[in-house]
Protein backbone atom coordinates (compact mmCIF):
# COMPACT_ATOMS: atom_id res chain seq x y z
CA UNK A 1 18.17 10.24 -22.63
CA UNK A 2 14.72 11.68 -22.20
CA UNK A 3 13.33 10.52 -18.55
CA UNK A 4 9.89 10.89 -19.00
CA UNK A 5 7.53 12.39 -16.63
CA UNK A 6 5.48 10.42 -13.60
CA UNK A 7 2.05 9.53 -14.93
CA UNK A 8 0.95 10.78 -11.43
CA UNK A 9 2.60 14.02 -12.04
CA UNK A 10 0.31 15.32 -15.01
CA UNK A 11 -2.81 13.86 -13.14
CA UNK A 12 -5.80 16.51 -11.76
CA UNK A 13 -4.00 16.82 -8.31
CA UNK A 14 -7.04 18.49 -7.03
CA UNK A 15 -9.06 14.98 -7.44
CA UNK A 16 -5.95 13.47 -5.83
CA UNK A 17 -6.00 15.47 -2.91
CA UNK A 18 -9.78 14.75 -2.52
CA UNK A 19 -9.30 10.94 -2.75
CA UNK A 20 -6.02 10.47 -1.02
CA UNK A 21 -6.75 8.67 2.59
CA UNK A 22 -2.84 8.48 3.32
CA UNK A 23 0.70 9.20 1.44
CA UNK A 24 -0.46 9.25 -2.20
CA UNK A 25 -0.87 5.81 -3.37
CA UNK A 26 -1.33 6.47 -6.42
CA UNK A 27 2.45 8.31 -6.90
CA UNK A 28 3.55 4.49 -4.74
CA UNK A 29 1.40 1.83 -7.20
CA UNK A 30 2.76 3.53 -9.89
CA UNK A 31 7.10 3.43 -8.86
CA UNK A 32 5.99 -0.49 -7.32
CA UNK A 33 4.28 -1.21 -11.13
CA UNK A 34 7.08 -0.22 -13.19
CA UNK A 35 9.02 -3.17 -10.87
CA UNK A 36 5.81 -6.17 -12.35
CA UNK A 37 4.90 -6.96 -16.03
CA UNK A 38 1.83 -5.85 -16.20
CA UNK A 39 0.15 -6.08 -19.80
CA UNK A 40 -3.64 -5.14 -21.17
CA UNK A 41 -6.24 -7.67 -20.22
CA UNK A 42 -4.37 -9.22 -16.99
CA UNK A 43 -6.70 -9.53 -13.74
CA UNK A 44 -5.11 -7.71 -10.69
CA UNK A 45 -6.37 -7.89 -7.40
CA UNK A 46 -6.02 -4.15 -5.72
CA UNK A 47 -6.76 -5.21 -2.00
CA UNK A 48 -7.16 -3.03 -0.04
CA UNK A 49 -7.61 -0.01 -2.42
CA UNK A 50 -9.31 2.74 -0.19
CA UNK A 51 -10.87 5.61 -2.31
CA UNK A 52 -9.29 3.66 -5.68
CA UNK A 53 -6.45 5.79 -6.95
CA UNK A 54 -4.37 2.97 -7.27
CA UNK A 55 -6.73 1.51 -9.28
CA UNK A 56 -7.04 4.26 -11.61
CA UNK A 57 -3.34 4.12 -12.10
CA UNK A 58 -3.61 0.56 -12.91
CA UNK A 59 -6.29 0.85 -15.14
CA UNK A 60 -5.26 3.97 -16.77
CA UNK A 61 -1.75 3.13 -17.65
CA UNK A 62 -1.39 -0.29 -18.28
CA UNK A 63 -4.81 -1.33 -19.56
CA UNK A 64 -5.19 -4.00 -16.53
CA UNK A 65 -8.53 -4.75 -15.19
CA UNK A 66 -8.66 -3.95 -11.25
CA UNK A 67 -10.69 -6.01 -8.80
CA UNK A 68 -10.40 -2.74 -6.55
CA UNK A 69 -11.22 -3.97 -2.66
CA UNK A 70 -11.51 -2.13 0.48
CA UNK A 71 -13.15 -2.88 3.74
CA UNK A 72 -13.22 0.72 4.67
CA UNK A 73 -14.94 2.35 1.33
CA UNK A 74 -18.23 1.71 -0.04
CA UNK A 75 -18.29 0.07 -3.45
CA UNK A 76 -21.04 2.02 -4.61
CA UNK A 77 -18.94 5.03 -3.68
CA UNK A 78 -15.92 3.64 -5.51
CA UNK A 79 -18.36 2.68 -8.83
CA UNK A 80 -19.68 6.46 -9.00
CA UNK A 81 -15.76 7.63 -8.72
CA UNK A 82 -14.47 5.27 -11.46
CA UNK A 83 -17.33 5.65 -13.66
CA UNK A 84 -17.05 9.27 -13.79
CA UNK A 85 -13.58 8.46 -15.20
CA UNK A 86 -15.30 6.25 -17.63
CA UNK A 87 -13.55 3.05 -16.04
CA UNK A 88 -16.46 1.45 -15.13
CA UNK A 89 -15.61 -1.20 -17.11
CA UNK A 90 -11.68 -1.69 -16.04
CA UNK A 91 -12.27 -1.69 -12.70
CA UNK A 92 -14.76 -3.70 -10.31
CA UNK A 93 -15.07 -2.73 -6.99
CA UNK A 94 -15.74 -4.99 -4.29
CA UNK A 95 -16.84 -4.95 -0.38
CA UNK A 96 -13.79 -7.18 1.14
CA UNK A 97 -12.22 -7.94 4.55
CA UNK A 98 -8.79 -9.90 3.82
CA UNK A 99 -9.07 -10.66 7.60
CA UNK A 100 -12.54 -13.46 6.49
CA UNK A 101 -13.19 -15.36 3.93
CA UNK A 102 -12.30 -14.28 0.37
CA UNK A 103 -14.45 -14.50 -2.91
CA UNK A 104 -12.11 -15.19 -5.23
CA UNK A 105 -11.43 -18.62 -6.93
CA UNK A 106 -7.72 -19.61 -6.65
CA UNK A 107 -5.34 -19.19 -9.34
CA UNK A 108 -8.00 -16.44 -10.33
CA UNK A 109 -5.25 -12.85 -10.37
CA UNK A 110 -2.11 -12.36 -12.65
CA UNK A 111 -1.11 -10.17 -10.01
CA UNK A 112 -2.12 -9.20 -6.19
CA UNK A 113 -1.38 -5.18 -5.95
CA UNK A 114 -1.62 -3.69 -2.57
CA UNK A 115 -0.65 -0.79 -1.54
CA UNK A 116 -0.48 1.37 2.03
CA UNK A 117 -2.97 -1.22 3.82
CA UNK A 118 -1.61 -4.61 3.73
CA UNK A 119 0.26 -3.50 7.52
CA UNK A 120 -3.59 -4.04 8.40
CA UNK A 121 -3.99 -7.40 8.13
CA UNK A 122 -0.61 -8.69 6.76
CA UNK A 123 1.90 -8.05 9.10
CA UNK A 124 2.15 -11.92 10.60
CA UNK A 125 3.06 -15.52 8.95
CA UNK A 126 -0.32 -16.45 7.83
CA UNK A 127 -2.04 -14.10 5.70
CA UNK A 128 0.51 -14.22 2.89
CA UNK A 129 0.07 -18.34 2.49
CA UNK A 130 -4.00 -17.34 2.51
CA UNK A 131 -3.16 -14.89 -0.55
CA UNK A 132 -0.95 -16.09 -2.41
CA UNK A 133 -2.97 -18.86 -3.83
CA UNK A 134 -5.26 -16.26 -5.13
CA UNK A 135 -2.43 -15.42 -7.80
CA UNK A 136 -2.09 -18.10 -10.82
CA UNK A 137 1.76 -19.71 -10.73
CA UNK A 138 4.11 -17.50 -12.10
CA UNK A 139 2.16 -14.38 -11.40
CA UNK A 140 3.25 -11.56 -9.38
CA UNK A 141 2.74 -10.07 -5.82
CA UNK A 142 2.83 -6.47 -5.00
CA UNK A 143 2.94 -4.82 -1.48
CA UNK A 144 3.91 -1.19 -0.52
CA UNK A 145 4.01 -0.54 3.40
CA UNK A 146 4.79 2.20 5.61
CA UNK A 147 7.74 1.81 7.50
CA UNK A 148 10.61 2.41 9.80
CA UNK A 149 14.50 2.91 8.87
CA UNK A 150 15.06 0.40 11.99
CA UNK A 151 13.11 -1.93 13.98
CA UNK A 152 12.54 -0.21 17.24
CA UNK A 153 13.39 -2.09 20.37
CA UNK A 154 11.41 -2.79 23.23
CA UNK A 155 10.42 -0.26 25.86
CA UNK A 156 13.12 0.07 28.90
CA UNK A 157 10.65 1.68 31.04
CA UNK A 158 7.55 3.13 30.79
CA UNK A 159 6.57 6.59 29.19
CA UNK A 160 3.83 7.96 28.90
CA UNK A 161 1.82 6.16 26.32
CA UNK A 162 0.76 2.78 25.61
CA UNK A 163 3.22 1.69 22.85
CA UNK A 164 5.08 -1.01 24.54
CA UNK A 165 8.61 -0.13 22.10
CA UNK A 166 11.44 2.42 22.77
CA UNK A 167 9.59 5.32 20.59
CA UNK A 168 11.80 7.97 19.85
CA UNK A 169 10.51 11.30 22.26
CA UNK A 170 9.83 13.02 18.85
CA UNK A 171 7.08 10.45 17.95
CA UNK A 172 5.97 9.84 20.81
CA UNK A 173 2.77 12.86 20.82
CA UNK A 174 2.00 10.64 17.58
CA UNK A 175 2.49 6.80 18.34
CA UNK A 176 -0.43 4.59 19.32
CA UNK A 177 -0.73 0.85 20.45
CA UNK A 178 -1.79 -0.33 16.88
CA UNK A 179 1.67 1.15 15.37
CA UNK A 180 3.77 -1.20 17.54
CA UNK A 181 2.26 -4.34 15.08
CA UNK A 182 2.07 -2.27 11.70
CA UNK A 183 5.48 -0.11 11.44
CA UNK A 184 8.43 -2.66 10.56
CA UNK A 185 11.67 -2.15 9.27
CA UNK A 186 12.43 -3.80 5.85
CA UNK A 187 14.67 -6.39 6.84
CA UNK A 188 11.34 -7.36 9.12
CA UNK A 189 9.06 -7.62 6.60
CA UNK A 190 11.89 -9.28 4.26
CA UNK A 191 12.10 -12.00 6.47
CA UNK A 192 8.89 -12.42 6.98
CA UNK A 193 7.85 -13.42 3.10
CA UNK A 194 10.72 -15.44 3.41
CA UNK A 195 9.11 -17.62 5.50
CA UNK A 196 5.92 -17.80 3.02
CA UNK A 197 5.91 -21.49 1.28
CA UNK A 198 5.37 -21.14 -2.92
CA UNK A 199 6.99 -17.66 -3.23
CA UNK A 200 9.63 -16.61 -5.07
CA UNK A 201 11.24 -13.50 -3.46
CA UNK A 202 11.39 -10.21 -6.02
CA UNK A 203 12.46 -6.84 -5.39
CA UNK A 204 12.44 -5.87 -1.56
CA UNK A 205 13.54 -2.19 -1.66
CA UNK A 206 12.80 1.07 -0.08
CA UNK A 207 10.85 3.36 -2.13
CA UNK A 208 12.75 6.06 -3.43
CA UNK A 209 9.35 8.35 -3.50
CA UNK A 210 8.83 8.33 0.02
CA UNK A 211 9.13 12.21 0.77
CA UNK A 212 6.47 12.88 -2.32
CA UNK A 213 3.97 10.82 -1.55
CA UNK A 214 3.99 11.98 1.74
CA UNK A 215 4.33 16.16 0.58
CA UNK A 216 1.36 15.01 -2.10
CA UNK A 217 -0.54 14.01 1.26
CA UNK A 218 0.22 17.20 3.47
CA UNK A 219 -1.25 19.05 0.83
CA UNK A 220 -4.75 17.14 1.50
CA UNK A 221 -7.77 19.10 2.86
CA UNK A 222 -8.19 15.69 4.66
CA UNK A 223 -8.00 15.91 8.73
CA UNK A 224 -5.88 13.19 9.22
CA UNK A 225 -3.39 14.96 6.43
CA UNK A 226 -3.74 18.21 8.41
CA UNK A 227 -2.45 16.06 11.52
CA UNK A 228 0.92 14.24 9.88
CA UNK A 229 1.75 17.52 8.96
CA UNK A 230 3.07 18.37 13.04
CA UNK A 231 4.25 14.39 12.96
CA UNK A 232 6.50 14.48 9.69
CA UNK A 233 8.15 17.59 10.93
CA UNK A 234 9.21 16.37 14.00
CA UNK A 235 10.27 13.23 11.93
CA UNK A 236 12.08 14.75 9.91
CA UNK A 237 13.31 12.51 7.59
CA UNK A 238 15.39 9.86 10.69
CA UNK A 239 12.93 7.37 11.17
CA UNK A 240 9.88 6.68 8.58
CA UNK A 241 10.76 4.41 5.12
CA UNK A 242 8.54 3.59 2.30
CA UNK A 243 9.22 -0.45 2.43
CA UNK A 244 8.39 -2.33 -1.49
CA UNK A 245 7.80 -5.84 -1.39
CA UNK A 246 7.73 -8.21 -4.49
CA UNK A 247 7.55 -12.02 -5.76
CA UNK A 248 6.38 -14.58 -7.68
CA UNK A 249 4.21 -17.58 -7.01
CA UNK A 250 5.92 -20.73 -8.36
């Protein structure tokens, strides 16, 4: 049997390397999407979309219409990039923090779609209950996180830093404070949809395209990209996971 090629891998990398702001979502949405039943015409709710690529993928190969969202990226920047693609009309972007209020009627999204932002704003027992009511009963939510392979403990003593967790020496040149709340292990995050009243628990995985999206990345002219290149080889592959989560409202 024919296993056909990646949708991301016959894209114009060169536009992906301009637009990337992390490991290439759009390589992520697109192994996470082939997990949801997604058909032409359904309303999904890209939150937290940065520069859109996700949203592109969406649009592109399944004929959805985005509501593509970011805090962090202009809309009027996102319109210009999607209309140059001639998706102006697949894909709506929108100025929103998850973190307030959200303008969206309830029951309003077939599926919420989210991909390397939701350890933002998500990583605590209330903002999935705020979300999922967004997404009509029986539709589908999406997340795709960075990770860890293991939940790192807390600090023994102090090192020099302000992470208060046991980070491995070869991270440490690269950890900050923020990380401590946003990297989680997938039995972590796991548990914590558990806990989420009205969903039904999908597909919690580790992504198997973990090392491409983040070799897409290190290609990037991007500053940050230039950066994660020292980080990921003194990773090396022991500590950083690519961590899926799925469900269903009932």
């Amino acid at each position: 049997m024919t296993i056909p090629t990646p949708f991301t891998d016959g894209y114009d990398k060169a536009f992906l390397l301009e637009n990337m702001m992390g490991p290439n979502a759009m390589r992520v949405a697109e192994e996470m999407a082939s997990f949801l039943t997604l058909r032409p015409g359904m309303r999904v709710l890209d939150l937290g979309c940065g520069m859109g690529i996700s949203s592109i993928l969406l649009a592109e190969k399944f004929g959805v219409t985005v509501f593509a969202a970011d805090l962090w990226i202009p809309p009027t920047d996102n319109f210009r990039r999607f209309a140059a693609l001639g998706l102006e009309a697949r894909i709506i972007p929108l100025h929103v923090d998850a973190t307030g209020t959200l303008p969206f009627a309830e029951g309003y999204f077939d599926v919420l779609f989210s991909v390397d932002s939701y350890q933002y704003f998500g990583a605590d027992e209330t903002m999935l209950p705020k979300l999922l009511p967004l997404v009509r009963p029986g539709g589908e939510v999406a997340v795709a996180v960075p990770g860890l392979l293991r939940e790192l403990p807390p600090a023994r003593k102090p090192w020099v830093g302000v992470s208060g967790l046991e980070v491995p020496p070869e991270l440490q040149p690269y950890w900050v404070q923020e990380m401590d709340g946003q990297f989680h292990s997938l039995p972590w995050w796991r548990a914590l949809w558990e806990q989420a009243p009205g969903l039904r628990l999908g597909p919690c995985r580790e992504m198997d395209c973990l090392r491409r999206a983040w070799a897409d990345w290190l290609e990037s002219p991007h500053p940050y990209a230039r950066r994660d290149v020292s980080m990921m080889q003194a990773e090396g592959g022991k500590h950083f996971s690519l961590v899926q989560l799925c469900g269903q409202r009932m």
